[in-house]
Protein backbone atom coordinates (compact mmCIF):
# COMPACT_ATOMS: atom_id res chain seq x y z
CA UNK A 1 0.00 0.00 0.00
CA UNK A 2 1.54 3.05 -1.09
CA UNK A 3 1.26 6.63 1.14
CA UNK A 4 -0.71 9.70 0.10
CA UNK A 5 -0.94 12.82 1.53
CA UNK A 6 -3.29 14.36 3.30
CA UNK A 7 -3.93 18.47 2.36
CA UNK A 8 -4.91 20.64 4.61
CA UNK A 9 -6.97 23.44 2.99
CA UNK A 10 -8.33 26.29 5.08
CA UNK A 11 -10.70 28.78 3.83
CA UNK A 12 -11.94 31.93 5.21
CA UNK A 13 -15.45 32.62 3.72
CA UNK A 14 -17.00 35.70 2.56
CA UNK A 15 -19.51 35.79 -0.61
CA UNK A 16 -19.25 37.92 -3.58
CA UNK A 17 -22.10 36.42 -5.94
CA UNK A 18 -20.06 33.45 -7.39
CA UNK A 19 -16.29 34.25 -5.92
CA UNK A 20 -16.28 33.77 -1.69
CA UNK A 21 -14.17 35.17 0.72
CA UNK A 22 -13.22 32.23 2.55
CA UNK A 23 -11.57 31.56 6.46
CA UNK A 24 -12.38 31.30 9.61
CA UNK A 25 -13.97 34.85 11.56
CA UNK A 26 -11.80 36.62 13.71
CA UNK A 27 -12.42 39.53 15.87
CA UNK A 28 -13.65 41.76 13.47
CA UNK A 29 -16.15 39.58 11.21
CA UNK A 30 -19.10 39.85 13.99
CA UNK A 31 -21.78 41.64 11.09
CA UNK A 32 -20.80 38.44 8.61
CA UNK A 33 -21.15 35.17 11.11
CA UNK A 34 -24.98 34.78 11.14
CA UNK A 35 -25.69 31.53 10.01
CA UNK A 36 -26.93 31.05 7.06
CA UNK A 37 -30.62 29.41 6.27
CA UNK A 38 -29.45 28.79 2.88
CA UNK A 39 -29.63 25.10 2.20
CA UNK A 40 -27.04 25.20 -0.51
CA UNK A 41 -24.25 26.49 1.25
CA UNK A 42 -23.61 26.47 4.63
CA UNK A 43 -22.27 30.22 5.10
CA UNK A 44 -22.44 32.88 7.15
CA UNK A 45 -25.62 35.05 5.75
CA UNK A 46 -25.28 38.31 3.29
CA UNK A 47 -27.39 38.64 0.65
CA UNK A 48 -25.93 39.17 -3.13
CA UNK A 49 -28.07 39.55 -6.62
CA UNK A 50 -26.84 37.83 -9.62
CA UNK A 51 -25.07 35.05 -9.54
CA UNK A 52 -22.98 33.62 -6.64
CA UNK A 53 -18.92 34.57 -6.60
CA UNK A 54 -17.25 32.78 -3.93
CA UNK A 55 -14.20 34.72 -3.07
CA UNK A 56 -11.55 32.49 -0.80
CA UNK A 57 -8.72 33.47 1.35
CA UNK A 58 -6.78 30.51 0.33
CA UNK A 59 -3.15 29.05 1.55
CA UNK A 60 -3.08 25.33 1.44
CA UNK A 61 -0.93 23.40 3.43
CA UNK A 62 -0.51 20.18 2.22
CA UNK A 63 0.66 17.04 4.96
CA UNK A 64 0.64 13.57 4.73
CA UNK A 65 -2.29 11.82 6.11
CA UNK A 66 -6.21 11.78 4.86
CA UNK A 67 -8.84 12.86 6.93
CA UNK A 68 -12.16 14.18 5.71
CA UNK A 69 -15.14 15.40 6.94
CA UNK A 70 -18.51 16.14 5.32
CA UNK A 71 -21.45 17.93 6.75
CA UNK A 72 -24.86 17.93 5.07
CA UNK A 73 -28.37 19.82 6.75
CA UNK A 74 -30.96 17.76 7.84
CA UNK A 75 -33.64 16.72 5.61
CA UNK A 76 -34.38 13.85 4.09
CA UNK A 77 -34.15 9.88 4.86
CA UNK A 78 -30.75 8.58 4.99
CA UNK A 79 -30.88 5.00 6.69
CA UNK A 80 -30.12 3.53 3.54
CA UNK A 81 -27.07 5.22 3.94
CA UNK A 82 -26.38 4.82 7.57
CA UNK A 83 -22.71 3.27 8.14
CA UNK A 84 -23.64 1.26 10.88
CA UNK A 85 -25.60 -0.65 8.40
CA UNK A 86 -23.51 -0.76 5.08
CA UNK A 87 -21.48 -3.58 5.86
CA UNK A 88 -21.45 -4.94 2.60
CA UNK A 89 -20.03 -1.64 1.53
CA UNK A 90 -17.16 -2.25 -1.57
CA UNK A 91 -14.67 0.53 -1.96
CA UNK A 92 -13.19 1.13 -4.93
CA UNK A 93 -9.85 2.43 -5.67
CA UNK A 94 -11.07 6.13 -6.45
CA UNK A 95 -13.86 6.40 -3.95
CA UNK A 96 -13.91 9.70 -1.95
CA UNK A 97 -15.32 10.35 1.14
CA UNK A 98 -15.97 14.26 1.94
CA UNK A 99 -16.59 15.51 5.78
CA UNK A 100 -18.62 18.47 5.26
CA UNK A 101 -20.12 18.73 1.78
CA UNK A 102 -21.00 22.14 1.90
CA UNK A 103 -20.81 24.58 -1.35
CA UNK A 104 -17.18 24.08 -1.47
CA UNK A 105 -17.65 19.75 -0.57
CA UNK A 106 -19.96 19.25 -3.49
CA UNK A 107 -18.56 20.94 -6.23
CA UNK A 108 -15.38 18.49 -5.35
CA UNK A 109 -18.19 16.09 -5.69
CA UNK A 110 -19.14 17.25 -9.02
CA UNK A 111 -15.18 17.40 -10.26
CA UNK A 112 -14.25 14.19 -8.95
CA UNK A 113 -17.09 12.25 -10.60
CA UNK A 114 -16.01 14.25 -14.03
CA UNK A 115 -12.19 12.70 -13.18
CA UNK A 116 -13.15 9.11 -12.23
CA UNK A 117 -16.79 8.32 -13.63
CA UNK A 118 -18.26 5.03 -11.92
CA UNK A 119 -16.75 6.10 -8.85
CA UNK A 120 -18.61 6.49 -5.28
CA UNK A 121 -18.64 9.46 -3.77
CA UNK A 122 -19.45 9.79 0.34
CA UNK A 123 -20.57 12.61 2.37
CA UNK A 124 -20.37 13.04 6.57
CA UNK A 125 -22.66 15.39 7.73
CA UNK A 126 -23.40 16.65 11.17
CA UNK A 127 -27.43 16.43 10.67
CA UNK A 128 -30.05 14.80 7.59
CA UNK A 129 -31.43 18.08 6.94
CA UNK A 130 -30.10 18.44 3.09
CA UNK A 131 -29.36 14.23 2.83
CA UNK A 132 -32.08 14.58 0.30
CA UNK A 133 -30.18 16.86 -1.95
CA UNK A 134 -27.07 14.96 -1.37
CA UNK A 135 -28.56 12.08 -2.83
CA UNK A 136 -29.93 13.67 -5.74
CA UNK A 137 -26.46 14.95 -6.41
CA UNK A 138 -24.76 11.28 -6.57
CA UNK A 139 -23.60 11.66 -2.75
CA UNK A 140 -24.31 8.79 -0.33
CA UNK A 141 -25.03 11.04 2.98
CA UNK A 142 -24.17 9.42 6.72
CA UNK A 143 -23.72 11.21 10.52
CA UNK A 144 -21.15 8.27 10.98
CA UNK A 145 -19.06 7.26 8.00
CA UNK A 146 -16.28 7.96 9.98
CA UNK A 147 -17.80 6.24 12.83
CA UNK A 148 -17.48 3.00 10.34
CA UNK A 149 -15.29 0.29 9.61
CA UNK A 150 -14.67 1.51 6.30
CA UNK A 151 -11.35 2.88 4.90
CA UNK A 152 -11.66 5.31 2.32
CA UNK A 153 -8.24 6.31 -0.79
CA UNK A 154 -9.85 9.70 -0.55
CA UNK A 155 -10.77 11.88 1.96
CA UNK A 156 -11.23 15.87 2.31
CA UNK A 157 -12.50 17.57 4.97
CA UNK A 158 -14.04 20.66 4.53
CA UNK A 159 -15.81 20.99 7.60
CA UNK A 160 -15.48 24.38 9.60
CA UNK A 161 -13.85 24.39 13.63
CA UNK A 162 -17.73 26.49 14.53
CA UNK A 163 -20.25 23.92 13.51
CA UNK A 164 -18.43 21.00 16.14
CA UNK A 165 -17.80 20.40 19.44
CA UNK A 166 -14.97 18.08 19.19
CA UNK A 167 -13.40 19.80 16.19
CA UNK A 168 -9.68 17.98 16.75
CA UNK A 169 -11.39 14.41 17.57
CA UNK A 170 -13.44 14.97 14.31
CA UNK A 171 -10.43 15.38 12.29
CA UNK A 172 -8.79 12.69 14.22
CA UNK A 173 -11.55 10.26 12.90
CA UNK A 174 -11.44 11.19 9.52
CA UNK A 175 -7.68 10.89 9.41
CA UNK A 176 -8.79 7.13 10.31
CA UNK A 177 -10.66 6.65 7.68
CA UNK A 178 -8.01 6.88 5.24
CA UNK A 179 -6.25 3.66 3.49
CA UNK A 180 -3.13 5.38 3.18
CA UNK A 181 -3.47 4.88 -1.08
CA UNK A 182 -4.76 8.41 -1.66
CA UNK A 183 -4.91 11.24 -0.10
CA UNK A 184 -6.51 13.23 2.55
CA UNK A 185 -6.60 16.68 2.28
CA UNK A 186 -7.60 18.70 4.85
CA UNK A 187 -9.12 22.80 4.07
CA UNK A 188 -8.28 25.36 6.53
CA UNK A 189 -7.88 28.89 7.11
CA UNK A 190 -4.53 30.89 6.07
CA UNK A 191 -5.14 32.50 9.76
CA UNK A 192 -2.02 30.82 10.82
CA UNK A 193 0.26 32.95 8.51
CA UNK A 194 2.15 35.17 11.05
CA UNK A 195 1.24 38.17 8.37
CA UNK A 196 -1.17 40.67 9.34
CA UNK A 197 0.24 44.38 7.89
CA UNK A 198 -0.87 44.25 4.40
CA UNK A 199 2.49 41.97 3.64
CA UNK A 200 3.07 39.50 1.03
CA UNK A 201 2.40 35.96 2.46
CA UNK A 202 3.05 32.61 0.40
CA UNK A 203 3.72 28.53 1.15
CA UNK A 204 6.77 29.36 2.75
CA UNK A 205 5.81 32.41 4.92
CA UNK A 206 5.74 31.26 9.13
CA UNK A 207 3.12 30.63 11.03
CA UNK A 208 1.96 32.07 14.58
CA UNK A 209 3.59 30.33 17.52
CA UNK A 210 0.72 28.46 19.78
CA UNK A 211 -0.34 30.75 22.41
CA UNK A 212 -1.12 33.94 19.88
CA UNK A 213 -5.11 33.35 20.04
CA UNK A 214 -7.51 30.58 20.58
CA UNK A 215 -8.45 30.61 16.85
CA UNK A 216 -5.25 30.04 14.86
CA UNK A 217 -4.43 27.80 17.92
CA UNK A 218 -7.13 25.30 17.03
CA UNK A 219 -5.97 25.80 13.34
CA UNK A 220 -2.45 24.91 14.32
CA UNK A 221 -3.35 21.94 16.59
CA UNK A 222 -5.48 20.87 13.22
CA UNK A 223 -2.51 21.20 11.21
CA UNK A 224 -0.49 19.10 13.65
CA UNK A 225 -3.07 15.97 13.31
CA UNK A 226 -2.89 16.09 9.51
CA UNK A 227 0.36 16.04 9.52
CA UNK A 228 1.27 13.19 12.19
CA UNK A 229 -1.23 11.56 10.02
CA UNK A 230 0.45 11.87 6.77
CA UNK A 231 -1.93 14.04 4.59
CA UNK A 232 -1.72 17.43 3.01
CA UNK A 233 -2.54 20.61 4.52
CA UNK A 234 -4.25 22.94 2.12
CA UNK A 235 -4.56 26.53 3.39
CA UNK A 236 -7.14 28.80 1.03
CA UNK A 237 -7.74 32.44 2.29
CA UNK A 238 -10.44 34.37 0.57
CA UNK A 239 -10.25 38.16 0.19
CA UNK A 240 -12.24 38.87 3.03
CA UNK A 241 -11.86 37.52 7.11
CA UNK A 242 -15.21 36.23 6.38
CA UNK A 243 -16.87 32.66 6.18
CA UNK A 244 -19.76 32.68 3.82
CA UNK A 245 -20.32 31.06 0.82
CA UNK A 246 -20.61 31.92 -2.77
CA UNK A 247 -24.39 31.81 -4.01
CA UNK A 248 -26.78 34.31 -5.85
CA UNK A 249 -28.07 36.35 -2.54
CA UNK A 250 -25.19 35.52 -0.29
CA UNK A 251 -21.76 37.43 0.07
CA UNK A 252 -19.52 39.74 1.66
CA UNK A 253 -20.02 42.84 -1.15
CA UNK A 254 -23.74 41.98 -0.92
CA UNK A 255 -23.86 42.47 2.55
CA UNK A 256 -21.89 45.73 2.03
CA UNK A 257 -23.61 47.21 -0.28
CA UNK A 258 -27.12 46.62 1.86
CA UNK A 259 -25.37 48.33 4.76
CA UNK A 260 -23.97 51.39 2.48
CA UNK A 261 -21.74 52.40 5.00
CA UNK A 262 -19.40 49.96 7.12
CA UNK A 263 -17.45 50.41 10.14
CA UNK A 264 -13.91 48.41 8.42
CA UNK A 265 -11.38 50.38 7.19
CA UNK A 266 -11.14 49.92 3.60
CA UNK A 267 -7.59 49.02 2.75
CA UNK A 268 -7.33 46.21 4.11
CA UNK A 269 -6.58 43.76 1.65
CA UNK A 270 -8.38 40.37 0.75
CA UNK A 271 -7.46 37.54 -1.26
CA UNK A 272 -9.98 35.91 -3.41
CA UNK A 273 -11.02 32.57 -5.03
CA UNK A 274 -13.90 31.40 -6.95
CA UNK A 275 -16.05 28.51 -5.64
CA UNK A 276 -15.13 26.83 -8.76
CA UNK A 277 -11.58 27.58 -8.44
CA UNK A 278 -11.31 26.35 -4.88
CA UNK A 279 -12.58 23.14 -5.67
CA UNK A 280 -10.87 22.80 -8.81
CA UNK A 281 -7.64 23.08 -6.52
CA UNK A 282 -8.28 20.44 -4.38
CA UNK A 283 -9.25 18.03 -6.52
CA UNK A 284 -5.70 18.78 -8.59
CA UNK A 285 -3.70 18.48 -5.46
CA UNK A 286 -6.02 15.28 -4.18
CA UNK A 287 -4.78 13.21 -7.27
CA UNK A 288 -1.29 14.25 -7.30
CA UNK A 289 -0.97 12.25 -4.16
CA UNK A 290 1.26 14.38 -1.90
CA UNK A 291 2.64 13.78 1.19
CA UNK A 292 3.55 16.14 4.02
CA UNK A 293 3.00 19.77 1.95
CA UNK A 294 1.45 22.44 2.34
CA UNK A 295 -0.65 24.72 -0.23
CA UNK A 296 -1.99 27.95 -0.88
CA UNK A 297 -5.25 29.14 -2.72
CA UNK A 298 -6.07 32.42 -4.46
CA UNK A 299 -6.28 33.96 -7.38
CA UNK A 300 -2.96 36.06 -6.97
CA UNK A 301 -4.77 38.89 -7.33
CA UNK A 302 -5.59 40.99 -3.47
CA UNK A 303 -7.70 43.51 -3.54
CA UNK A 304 -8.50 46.29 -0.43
CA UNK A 305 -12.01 46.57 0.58
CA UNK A 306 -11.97 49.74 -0.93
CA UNK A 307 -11.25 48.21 -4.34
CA UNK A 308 -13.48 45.71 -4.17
CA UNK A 309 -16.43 47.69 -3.76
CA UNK A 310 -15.35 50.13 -5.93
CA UNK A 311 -15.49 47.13 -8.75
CA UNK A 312 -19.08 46.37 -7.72
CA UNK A 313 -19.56 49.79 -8.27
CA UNK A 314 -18.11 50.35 -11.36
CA UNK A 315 -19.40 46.76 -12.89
CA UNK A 316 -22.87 48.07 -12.98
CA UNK A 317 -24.63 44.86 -12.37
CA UNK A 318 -26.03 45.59 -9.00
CA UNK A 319 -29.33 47.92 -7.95
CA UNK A 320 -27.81 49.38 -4.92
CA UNK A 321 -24.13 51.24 -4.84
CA UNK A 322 -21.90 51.52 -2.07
CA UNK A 323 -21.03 54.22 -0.34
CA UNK A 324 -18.00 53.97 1.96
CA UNK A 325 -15.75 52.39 5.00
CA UNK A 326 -15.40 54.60 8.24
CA UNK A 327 -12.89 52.13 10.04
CA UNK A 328 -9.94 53.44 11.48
CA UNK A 329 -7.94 51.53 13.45
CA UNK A 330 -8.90 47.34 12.74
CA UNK A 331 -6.44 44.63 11.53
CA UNK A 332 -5.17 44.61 8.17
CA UNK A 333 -4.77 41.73 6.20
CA UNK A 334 -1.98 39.56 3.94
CA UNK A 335 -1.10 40.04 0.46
CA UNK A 336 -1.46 36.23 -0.87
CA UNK A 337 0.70 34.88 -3.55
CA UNK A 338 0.71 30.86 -4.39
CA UNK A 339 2.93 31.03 -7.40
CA UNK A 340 4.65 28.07 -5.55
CA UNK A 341 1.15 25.58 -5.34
CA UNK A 342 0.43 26.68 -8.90
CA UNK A 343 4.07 25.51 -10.28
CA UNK A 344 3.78 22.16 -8.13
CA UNK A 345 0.12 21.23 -8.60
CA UNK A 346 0.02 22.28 -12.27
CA UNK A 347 -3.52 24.21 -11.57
CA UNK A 348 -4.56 27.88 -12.86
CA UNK A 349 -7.86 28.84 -11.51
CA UNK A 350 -10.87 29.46 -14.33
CA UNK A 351 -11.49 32.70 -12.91
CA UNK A 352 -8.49 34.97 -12.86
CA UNK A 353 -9.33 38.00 -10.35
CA UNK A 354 -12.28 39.13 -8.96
CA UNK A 355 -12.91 41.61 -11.79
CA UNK A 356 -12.93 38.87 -14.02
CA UNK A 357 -15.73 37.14 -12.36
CA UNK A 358 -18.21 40.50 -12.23
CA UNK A 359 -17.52 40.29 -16.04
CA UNK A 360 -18.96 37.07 -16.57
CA UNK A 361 -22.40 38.20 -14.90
């Protein structure tokens, strides 16, 4: 049996219309972590028009174990599905189980399926309430797949440190779920980058020591697992410090432009990913079969609040406009650059900046 890697991506969320800002909150995200009711992506709520644009803070840290988790709303009947009864279950060589299919979770679903047709593609979710939709999408749904006897080539996780109350034992099970013949690649947030002045920030740049806060620290301690594990560590940082998800009412410039003015101060700078892009990514890095590497997502293109608002302004596809930050004296943010990931993983992203993607609308 030959190693993989597990990757470790983390994602800070924040929705522009199809591009998402993506990462964990930190002390000044408070207006962006409502929960979302949206059953398509689990996101923190802001409401967009037009289409969805996901826009991801993205470093990926790639390490060598697999763990994945896959969360999926309550809903429909899953007991078909249940692990505890699926011991007849055959796993096939490109199987991959995803802990936390969320908006980022199934559009890996939808990319590996296009890379390995036939294959079977598992989700772990926290409740049943979107099972339903899971199914329709080709996903076999479970609240204990990790819980299971069964050993999976392939596993992401994508689930988010807020929705559980044993984040670290979660990711510990996942990481057991893994043959060892794939890869696990675990999403996080590019918190951990000990970068927060505007600065340029890539693969190599170091992280916070353990101690700095009780968010990167769980981040860290995440990172540590994966790693001990043998998987991939995949950091992806959106634009924005904010966790929502790309969709057609949801998103960070959405929920700016309802508020018109916002207490941020407007240059600090975001990195950016599409949806599309983010998933693209880890699906790339998931076949090449890594082992103990880290990676970074974004589209190499930061923009400053300012600017991106001033885009959404200028692009003409929205009712409302903007009309300004009054924030002072808040963080600032990191300037992301994964030249390095794009050279290794041979990957390009579909959409190239942020301005691209308000183009396509």
């Amino acid at each position: 049996m030959g190693l993989g890697g597990i990757t470790t991506l983390c994602i800070n969320h924040s929705t522009f219309n199809h591009f998402t800002f993506l990462g964990f909150p930190s002390s000044n995200n408070n207006l962006l972590l409502s929960p979302s009711s949206t059953t398509i992506v689990p996101c923190w709520g802001i409401s967009l028009k037009f289409k969805p644009l996901s826009l991801y803070y993205l470093s990926f840290m790639a390490t060598s174990t697999t763990t994945t988790h896959m969360h999926v709303s309550q809903g429909a009947p899953s007991e078909v599905f249940e692990a505890s009864s699926s011991s007849s279950l055959v796993i096939g060589q490109h199987d991959l189980l995803i802990v936390g299919p969320g908006v980022l979770g199934r559009l890996v679903a939808q990319n590996w399926r296009q890379e390995y047709p036939g294959c079977q593609v598992f989700g772990q979710t926290v409740t049943t309430d979107h099972h339903e939709e899971l199914i329709k999408m080709g996903i076999s749904p479970s609240l204990k797949w990790t819980e299971a006897t069964h050993k999976f080539p392939y596993v992401i996780f994508c689930a988010p440190p807020y929705q559980s109350s044993d984040y670290l034992g979660d990711l510990r099970l996942a990481a057991l779920c893994w043959n060892g013949e794939g890869s696990f690649l675990y999403t996080s947030s590019s918190a951990p980058y000990d970068c927060n002045d505007n600065g340029s920030c890539d693969e190599d740049t170091p992280v916070v020591p353990i101690g700095r806060s009780r968010r990167t620290d769980v981040l860290l301690n995440a990172e540590n697992i994966v790693l001990e594990s043998g998987g991939y560590f995949f950091y992806f940082i959106p634009h924005a410090n904010l966790d929502l998800l790309n969709k057609e009412d949801k998103g960070a410039h959405a929920y700016w432009l309802e508020k018109g003015i916002v207490e941020s101060r407007p240059d600090h700078i975001l990195n950016i990913i599409h949806y599309e892009d983010a998933a693209s990514l880890s699906v790339a890095i998931l076949k090449k079969k890594f082992r103990g590497k880290i990676f970074l997502g974004c589209d190499n293109h930061p923009l400053s609040r300012q600017e991106i608002m001033d885009l959404v302004n200028q692009s003409g596809k929205f009712s409302k406009k903007f009309e300004k930050f009054t924030g002072t004296d808040d963080p600032l943010g990191k300037r992301l650059d994964n030249s390095k990931t794009r050279d290794e993983v041979g990957w390009e992203p579909k959409y190239s900046s942020f301005a691209h993607f308000l183009e396509t609308l």
